[in-house]
Protein backbone atom coordinates (compact mmCIF):
# COMPACT_ATOMS: atom_id res chain seq x y z
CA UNK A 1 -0.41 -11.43 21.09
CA UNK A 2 2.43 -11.92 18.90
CA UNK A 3 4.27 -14.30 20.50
CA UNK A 4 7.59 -14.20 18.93
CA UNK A 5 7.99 -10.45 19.75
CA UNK A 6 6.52 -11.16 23.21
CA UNK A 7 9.55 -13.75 23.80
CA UNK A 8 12.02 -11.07 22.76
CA UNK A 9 10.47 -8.56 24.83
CA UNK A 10 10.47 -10.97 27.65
CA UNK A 11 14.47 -11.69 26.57
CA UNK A 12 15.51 -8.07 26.78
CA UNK A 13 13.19 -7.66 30.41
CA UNK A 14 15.65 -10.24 32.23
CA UNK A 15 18.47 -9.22 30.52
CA UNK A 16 17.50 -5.10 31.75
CA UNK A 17 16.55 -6.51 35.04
CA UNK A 18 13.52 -4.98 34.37
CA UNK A 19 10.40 -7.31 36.52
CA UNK A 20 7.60 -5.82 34.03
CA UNK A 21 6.69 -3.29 30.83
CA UNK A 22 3.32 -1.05 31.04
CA UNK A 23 2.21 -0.15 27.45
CA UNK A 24 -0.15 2.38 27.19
CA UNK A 25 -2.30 2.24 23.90
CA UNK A 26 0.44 3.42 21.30
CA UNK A 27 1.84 1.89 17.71
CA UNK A 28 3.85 -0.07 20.32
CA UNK A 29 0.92 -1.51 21.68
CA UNK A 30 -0.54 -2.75 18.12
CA UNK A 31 2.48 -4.30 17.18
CA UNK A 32 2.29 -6.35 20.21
CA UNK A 33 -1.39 -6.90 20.05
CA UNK A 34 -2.35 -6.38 16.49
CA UNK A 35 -4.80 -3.92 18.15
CA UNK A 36 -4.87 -0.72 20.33
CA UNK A 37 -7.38 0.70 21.99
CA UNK A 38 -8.33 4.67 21.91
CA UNK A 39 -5.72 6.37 23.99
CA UNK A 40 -7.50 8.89 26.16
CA UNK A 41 -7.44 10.62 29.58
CA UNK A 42 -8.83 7.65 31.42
CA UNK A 43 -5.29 5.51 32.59
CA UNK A 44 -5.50 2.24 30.72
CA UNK A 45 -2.27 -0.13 30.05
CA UNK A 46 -0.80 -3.81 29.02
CA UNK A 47 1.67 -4.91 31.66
CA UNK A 48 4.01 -7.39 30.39
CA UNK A 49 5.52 -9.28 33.06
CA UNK A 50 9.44 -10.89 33.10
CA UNK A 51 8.17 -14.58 32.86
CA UNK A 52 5.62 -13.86 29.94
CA UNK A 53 2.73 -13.59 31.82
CA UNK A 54 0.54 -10.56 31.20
CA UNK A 55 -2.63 -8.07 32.35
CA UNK A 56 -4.29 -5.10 31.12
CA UNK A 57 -5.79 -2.25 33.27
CA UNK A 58 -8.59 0.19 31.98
CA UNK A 59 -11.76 2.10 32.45
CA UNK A 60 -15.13 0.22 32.68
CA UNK A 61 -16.05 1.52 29.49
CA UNK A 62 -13.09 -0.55 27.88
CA UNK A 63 -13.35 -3.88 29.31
CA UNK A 64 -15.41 -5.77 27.28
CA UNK A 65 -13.50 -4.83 24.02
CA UNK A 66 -10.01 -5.45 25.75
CA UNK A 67 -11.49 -9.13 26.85
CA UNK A 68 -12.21 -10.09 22.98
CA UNK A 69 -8.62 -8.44 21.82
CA UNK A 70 -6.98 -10.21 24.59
CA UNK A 71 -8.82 -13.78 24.76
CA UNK A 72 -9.71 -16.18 27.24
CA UNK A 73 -7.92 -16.17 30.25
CA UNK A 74 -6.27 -12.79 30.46
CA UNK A 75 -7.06 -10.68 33.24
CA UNK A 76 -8.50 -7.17 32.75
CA UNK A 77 -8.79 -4.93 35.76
CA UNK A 78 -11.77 -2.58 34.99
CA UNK A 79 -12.13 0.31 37.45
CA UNK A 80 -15.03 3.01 37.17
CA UNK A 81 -14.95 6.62 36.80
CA UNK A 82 -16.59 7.44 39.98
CA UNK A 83 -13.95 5.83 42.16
CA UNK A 84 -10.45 6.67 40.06
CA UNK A 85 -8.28 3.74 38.73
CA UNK A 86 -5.42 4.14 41.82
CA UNK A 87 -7.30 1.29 44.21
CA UNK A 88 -7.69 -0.70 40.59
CA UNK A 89 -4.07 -0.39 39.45
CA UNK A 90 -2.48 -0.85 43.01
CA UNK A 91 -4.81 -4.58 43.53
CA UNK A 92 -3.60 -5.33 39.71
CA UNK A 93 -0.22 -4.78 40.83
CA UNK A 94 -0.17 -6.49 44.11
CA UNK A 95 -1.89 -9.61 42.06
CA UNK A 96 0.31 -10.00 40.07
CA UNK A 97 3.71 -9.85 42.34
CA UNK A 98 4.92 -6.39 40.77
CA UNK A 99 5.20 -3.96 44.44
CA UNK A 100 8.55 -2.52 45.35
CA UNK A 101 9.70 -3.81 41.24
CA UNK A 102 10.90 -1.77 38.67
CA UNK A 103 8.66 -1.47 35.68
CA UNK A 104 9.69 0.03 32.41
CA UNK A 105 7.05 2.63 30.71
CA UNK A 106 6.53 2.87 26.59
CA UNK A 107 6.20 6.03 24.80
CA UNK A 108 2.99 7.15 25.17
CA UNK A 109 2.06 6.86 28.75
CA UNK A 110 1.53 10.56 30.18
CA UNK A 111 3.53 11.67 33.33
CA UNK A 112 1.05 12.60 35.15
CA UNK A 113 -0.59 9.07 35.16
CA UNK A 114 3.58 7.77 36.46
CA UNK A 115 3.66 10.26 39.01
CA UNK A 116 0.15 9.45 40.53
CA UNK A 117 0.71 5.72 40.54
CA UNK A 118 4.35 6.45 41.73
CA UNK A 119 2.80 8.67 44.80
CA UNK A 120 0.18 5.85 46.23
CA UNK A 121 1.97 2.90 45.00
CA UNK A 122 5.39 1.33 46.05
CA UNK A 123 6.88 0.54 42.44
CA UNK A 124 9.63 2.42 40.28
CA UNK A 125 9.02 3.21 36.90
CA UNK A 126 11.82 3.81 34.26
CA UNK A 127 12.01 4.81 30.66
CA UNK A 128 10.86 1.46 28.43
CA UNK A 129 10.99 3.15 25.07
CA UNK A 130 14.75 2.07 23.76
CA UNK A 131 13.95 -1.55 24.90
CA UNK A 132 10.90 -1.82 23.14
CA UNK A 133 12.61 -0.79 20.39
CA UNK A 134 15.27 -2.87 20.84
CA UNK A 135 12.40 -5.99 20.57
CA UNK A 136 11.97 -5.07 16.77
CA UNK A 137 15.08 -3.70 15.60
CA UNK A 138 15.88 -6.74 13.99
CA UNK A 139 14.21 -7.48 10.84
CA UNK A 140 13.23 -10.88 9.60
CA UNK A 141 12.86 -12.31 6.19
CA UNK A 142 9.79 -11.17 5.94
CA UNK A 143 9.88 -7.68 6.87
CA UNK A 144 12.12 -7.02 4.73
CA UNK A 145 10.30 -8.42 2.13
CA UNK A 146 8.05 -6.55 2.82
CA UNK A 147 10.20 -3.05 3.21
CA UNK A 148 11.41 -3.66 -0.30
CA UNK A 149 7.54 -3.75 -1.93
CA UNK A 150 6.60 -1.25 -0.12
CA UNK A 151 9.95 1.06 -1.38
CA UNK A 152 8.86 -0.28 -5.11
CA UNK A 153 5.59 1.42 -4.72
CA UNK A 154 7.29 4.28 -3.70
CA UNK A 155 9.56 4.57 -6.45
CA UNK A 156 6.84 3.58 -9.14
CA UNK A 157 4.69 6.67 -7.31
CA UNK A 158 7.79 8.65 -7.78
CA UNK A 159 7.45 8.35 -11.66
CA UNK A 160 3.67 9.42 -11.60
CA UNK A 161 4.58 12.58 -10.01
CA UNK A 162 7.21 13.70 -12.68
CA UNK A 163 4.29 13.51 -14.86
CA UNK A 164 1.48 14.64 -12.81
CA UNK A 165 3.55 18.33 -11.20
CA UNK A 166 2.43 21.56 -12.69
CA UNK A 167 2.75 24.74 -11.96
CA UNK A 168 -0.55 26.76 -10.75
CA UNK A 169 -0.74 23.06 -8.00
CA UNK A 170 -0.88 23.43 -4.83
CA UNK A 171 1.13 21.57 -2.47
CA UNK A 172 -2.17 19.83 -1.28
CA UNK A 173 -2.69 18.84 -4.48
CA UNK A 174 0.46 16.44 -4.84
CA UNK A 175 -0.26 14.96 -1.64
CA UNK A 176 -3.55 13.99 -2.32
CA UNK A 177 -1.65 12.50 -5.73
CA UNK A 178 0.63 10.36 -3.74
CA UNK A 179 -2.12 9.11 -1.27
CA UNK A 180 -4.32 7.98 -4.51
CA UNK A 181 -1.32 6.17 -6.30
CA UNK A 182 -0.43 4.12 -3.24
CA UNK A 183 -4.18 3.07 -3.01
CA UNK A 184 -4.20 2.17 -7.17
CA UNK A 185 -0.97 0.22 -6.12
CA UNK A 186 -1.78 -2.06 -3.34
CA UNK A 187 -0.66 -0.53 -0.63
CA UNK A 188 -1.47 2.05 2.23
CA UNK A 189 -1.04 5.90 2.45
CA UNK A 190 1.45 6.49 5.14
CA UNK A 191 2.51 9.63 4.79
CA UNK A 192 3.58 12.57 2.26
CA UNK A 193 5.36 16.20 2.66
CA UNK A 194 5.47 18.40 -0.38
CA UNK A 195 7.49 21.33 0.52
CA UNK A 196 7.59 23.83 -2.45
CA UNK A 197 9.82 26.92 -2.60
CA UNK A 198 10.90 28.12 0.90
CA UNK A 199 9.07 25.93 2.44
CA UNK A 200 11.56 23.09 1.07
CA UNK A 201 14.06 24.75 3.37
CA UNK A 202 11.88 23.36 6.45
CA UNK A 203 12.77 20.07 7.52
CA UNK A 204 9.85 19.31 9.02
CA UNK A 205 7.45 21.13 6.53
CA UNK A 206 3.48 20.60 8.13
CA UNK A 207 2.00 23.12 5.47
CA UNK A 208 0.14 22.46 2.32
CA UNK A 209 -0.99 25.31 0.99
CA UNK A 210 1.88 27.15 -1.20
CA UNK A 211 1.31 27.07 -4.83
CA UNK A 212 3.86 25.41 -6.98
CA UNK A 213 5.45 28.67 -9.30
CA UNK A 214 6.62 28.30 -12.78
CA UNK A 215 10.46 28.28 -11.15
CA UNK A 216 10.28 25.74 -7.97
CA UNK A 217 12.25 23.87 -6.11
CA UNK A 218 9.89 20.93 -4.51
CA UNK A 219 10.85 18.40 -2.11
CA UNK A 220 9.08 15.63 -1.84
CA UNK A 221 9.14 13.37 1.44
CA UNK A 222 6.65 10.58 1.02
CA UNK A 223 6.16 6.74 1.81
CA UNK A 224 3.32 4.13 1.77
CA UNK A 225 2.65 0.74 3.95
CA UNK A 226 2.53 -2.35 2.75
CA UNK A 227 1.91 -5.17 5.06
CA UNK A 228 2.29 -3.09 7.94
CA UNK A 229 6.02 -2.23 6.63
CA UNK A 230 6.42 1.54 6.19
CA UNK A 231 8.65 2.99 3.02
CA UNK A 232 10.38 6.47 3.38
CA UNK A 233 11.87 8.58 0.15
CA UNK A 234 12.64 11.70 -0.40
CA UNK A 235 13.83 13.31 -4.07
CA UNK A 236 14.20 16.81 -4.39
CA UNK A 237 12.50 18.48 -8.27
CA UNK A 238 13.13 21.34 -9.73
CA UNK A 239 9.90 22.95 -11.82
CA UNK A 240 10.78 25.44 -14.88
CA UNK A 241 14.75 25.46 -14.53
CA UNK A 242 17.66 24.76 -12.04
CA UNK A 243 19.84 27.67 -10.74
CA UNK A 244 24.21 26.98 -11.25
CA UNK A 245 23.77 27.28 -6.92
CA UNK A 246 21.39 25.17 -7.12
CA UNK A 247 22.98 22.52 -9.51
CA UNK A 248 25.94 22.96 -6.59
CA UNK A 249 24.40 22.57 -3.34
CA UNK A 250 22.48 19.24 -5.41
CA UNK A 251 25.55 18.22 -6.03
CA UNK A 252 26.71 18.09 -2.25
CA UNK A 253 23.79 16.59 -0.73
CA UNK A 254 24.12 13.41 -3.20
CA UNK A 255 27.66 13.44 -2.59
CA UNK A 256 27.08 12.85 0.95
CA UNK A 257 23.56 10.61 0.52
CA UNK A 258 26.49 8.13 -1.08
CA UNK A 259 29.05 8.68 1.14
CA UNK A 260 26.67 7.77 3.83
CA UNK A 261 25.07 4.57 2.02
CA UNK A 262 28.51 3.40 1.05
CA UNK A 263 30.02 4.07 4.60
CA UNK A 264 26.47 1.84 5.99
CA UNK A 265 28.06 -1.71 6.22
CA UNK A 266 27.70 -4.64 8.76
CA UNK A 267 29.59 -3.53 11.49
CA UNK A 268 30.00 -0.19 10.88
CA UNK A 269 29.89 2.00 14.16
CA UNK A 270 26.79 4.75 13.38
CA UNK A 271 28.65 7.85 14.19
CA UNK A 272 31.06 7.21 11.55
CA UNK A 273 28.17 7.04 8.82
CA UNK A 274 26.75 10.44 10.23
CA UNK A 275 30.97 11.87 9.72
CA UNK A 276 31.16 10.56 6.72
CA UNK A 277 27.85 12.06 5.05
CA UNK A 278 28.37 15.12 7.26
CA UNK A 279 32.37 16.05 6.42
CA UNK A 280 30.40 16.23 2.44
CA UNK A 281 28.04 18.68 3.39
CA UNK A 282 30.21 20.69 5.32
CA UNK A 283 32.40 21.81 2.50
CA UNK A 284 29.49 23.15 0.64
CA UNK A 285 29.64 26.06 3.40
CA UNK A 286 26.35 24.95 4.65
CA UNK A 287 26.84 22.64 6.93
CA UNK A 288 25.59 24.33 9.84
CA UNK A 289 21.80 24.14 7.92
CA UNK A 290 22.38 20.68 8.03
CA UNK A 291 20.67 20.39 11.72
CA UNK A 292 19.08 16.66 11.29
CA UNK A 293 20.46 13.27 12.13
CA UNK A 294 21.57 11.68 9.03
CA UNK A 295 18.82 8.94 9.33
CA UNK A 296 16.47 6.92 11.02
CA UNK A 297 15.63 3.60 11.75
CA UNK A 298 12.58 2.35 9.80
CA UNK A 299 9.57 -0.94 10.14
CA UNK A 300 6.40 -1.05 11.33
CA UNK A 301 7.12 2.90 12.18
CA UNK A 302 8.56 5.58 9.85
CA UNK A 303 11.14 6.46 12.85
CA UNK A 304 11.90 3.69 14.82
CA UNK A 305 15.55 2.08 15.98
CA UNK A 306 18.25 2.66 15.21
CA UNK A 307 19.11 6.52 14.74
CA UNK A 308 22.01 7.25 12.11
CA UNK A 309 23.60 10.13 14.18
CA UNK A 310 27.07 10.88 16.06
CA UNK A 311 25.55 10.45 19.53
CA UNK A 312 24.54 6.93 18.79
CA UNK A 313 27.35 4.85 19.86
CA UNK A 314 26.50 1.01 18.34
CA UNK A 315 27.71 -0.58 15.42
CA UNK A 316 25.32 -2.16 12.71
CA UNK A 317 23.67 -5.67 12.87
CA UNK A 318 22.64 -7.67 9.63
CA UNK A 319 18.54 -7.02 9.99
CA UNK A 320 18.47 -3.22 10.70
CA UNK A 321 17.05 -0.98 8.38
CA UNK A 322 17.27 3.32 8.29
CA UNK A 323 17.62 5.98 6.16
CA UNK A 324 20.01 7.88 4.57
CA UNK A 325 19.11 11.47 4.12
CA UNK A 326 21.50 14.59 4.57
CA UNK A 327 19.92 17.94 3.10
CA UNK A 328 21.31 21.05 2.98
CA UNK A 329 18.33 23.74 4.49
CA UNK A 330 18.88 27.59 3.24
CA UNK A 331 16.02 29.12 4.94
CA UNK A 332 13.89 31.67 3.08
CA UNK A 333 15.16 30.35 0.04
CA UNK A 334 15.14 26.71 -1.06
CA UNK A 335 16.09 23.01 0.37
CA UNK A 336 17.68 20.15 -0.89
CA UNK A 337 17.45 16.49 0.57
CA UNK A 338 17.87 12.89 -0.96
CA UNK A 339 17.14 10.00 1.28
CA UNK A 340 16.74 6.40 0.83
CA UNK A 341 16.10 2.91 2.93
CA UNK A 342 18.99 0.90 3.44
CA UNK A 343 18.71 -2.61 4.81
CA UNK A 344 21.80 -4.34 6.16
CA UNK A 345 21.63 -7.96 4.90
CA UNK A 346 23.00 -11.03 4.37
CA UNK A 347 24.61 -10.44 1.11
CA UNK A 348 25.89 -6.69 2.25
CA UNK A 349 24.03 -3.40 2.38
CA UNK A 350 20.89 -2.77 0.16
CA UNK A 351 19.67 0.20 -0.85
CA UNK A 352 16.30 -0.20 -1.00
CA UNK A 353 15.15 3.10 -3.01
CA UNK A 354 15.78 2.59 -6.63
CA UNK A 355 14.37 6.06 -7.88
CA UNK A 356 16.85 8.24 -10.14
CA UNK A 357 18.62 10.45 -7.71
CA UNK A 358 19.79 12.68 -10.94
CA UNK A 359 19.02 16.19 -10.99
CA UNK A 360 15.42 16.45 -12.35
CA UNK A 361 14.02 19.01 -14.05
CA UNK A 362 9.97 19.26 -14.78
């Protein structure tokens, strides 16, 4: 268990007057644990209690690997497929002083499981997922340490690509590029999007198949791990030649990436930062393509705390880290977006991403 996150979590429970968190197996749970188990249909959980103390509920099948994760002198309620886990779960929570409490419940913990416990047991369960995040959206020293190597390998795979796109690729292709580099560099493959063509007008692009033409736009949305700290870039290529339009609409989405970086101070209330890159786009006549948030929060998680968008009503604390990344999205035709990490430090505002953000032509 890591113990300094543990204390925080335990912090923000009495501070909620919340008596206890259930974590199914999630990325929440290995950041707490530095392990998680295989999440399945069987009910299985870490319950964090408001004084520190915790438990952990599961199948038979689980036990024995929960004991070694957890150590001596942890308590792991096992209960068998032949007799259901609700008996199991309602003597764990008896035991441990948690009937007729409110317990918060992380991300990945199906409804169905809430609602039975919820119909045979006497407790009230409430959404846990913007306090856990709360726990680590802070970042030390170290993490963002951390964030900036893993944004240099980024930037340094960024450069290998210029060299390495072709025409007659296909997407797949780049992505299993990017992957490779981050391995040659020290670090993990966390993700990668290469959205070619039309297909760069899809925010969310989960296709891989287009081939790259001799006249291309391609988007690229990638990021590695290092030390368990996640990077996040995108830079938008043009292959053969760049279009006057699309020179233009370039133009306006780095107009607003700055406006948004420069507006992302200490103290700066968040929906002002989504205006201020948002006001940009809008007077390229687009803006209504622009359907994202302006950003995310970024750590251990590619989206974590705290969102960069109008309906997020808090102001910015030295330690938080996000993105920056308005796009303009003409569908059936082509998409532009620029985004980088920012980290709010002690000196000012860092922008983590040091890639050329010029228009680039391959």
């Amino acid at each position: 268990m890591r113990i300094e996150y543990l204390n925080r979590l335990v912090d923000i429970l009495k501070k909620e007057k919340l008596d206890a968190m259930l974590i199914a197996p999630s990325e929440e749970m290995k950041f707490l644990l530095g392990n998680s188990t295989h999440l399945c249909e069987r009910f299985q959980a870490l319950i964090i209690k408001d004084n520190g103390e915790y438990f952990y509920i599961c199948n038979l099948l689980t036990v024995d690997e929960i004991k070694e994760i957890l150590g001596e002198g942890i308590k792991v309620y096992g209960w068998f497929d032949g007799d259901g886990f609700i008996d199991t779960a309602k003597k764990a929570f008896e035991e441990n002083g948690l009937i007729d409490k409110t317990i918060g419940v992380n991300s990945t913990e199906r409804a169905c499981i809430i609602l039975d416990l919820m119909k045979h047991i006497d407790v009230k369960f409430v959404n846990g997922k913007p306090h856990l995040e709360e726990m680590r959206i802070i970042k030390t020293d170290e993490e963002i340490e951390n964030l900036r190597k893993a944004a240099q390998i980024t930037d340094e795979t960024f450069l290998e690509l210029l060299k390495f796109i072709k025409p007659g690729m296909k997407e797949a292709d780049v992505v299993n590029f990017i992957n490779k580099t981050f391995i040659e560099k020290g670090a993990q493959p966390g993700f990668a999007m290469v959205c070619t063509g039309p297909n760069a007008a899809l925010p969310h692009y989960a296709g891989d198949q287009r081939v790259i033409q001799e006249k291309d736009v391609v988007l690229l949305d990638f990021g590695c791990i290092y030390n368990s700290m996640c990077a996040d870039m995108t830079r938008t290529v043009f292959v053969g030649g760049v279009t006057e339009e699309e020179i233009k609409m370039y133009e306006y989405v780095l107009e607003a990436n700055i406006a948004g970086e420069s507006k992302a101070v200490k103290g700066a209330y968040i929906p002002d930062i989504d205006k201020a890159a948002r006001d940009i786009v809008n007077k390229s006549g687009y803006g209504d393509t622009f359907v994202t948030r302006l950003g995310h929060g970024i750590g251990y998680s590619i989206h974590e705390a705290p969102d960069i968008k109008q309906s997020n009503k808090r102001y910015l604390e030295k330690g938080m880290a996000f993105s920056i990344e308005p796009g303009i999205y003409r569908v059936g035709e082509f998409g532009i977006r620029i985004e980088d990490i920012v980290v709010i430090t002690e000196k000012g505002t860092e922008v983590l991403n040091q890639a050329s953000k010029e228009i680039i032509v391959i």
